[in-house]
Protein backbone atom coordinates (compact mmCIF):
# COMPACT_ATOMS: atom_id res chain seq x y z
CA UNK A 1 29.66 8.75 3.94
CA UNK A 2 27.06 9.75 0.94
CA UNK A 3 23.79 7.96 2.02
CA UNK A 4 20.20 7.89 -0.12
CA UNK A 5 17.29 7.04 1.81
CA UNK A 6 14.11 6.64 -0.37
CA UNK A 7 10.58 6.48 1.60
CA UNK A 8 7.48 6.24 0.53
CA UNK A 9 7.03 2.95 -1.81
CA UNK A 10 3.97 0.50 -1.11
CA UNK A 11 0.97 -1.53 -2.53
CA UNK A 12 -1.48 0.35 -4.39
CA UNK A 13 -4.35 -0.61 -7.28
CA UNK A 14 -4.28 0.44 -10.49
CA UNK A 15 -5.18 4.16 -11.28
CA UNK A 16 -3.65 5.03 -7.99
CA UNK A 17 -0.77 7.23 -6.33
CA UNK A 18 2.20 7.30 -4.57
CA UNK A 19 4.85 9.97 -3.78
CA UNK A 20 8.35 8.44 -3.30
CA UNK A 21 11.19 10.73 -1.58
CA UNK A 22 14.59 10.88 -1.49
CA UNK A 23 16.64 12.14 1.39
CA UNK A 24 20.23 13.12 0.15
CA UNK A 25 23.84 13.08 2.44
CA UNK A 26 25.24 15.83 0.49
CA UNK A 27 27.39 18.40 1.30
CA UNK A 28 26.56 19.99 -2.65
CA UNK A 29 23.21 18.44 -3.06
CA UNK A 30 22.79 21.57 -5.70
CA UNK A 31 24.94 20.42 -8.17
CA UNK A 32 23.72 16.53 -8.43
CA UNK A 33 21.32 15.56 -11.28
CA UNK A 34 19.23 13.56 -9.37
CA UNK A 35 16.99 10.51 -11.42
CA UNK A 36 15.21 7.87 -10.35
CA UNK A 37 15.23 4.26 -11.70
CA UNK A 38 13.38 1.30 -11.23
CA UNK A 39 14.06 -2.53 -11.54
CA UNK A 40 11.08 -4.83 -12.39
CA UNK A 41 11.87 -8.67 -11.36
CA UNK A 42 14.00 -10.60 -14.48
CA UNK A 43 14.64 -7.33 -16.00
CA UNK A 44 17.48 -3.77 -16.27
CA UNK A 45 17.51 -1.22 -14.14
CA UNK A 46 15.70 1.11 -16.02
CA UNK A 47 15.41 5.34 -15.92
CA UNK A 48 12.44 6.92 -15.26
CA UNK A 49 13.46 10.75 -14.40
CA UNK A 50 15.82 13.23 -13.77
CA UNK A 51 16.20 16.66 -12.81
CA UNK A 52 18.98 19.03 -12.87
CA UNK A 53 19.71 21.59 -10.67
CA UNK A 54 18.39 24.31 -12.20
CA UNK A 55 15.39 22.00 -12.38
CA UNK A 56 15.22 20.57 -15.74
CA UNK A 57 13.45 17.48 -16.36
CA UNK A 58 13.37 14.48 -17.98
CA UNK A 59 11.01 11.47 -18.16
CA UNK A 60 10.91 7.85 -19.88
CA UNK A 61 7.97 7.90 -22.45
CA UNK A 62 6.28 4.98 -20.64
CA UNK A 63 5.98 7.65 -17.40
CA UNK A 64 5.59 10.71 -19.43
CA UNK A 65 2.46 12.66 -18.06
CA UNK A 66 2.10 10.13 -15.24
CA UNK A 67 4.65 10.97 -12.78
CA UNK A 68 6.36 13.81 -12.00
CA UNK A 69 10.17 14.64 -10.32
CA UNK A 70 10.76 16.97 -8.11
CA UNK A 71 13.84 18.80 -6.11
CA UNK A 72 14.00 20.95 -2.77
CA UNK A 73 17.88 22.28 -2.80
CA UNK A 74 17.54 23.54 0.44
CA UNK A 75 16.26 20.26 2.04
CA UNK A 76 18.44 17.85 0.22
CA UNK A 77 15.72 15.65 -0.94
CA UNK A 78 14.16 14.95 -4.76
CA UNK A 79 10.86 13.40 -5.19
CA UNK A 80 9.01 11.65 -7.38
CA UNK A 81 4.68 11.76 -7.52
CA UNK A 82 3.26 8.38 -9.89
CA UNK A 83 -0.53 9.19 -11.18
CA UNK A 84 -2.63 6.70 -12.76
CA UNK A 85 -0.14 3.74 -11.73
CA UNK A 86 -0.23 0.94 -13.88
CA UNK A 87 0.90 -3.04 -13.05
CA UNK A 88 3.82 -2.90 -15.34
CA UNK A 89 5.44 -0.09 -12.80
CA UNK A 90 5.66 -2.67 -10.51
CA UNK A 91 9.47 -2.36 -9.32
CA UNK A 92 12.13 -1.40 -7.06
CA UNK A 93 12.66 2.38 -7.52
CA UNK A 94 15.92 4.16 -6.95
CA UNK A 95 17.03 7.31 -6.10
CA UNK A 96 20.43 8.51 -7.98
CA UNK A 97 22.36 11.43 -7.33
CA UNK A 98 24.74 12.03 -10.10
CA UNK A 99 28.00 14.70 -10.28
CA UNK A 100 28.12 15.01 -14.15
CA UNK A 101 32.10 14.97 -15.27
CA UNK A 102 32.94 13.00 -12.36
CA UNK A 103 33.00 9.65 -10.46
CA UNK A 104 30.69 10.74 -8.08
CA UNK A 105 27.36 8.46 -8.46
CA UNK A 106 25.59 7.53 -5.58
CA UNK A 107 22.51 4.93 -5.26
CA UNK A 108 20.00 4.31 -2.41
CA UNK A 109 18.57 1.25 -1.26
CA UNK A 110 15.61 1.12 -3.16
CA UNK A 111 11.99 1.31 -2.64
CA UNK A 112 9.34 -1.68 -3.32
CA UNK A 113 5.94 -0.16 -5.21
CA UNK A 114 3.85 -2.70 -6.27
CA UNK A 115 0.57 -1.71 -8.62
CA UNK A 116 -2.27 -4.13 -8.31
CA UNK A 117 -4.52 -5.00 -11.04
């Protein structure tokens, strides 16, 4: 069974930093884009990166210069470093692992971060 385990969410004031991780199941890890979203309270899950595996990225222009997404093939995980945090990135974040051409889509449980003003 695929699972996605994200770590590293919290409380933190604005300006601040936090490093989320995601710990991938997956026997080809190597050929998922993996993205992270997040879901602010009342509103769509929303993306804010992804990365392919030859290590392209991508970024939502409201996180563009701010955060940063990240993949180790080797130790099945993709992360995701947040600079200069800002209240409205207050949500639940989730890891994604995605097998493009295919049904293969796989979500973790999600991870609270909560910016302070």
């Amino acid at each position: 069974q695929v699972q996605l385990v994200e770590s590293g969410g919290g409380l933190v004031q604005s300006g601040g930093s936090l490093r989320l991780s995601c710990s991938a199941s997956l026997n080809i890890f190597g050929a998922f884009v993996m993205g992270w979203y997040r879901q602010a309270p009342g509103k769509q899950r929303e993306l804010v990166a992804t990365i392919t595996p030859s290590g392209r990225t991508s970024y939502a222009d409201s996180v563009k210069d701010r955060f940063t997404i990240s993949r180790d093939n080797a130790k099945k995980t993709t992360g995701l470093q947040m600079n200069n945090l800002k209240p409205e990135d207050t949500a639940v974040y989730f890891c994604n692992a995605n097998l493009v051409s295919s049904a293969h889509n796989f979500w973790g449980q999600g991870a609270q971060v909560t910016v302070s003003s």
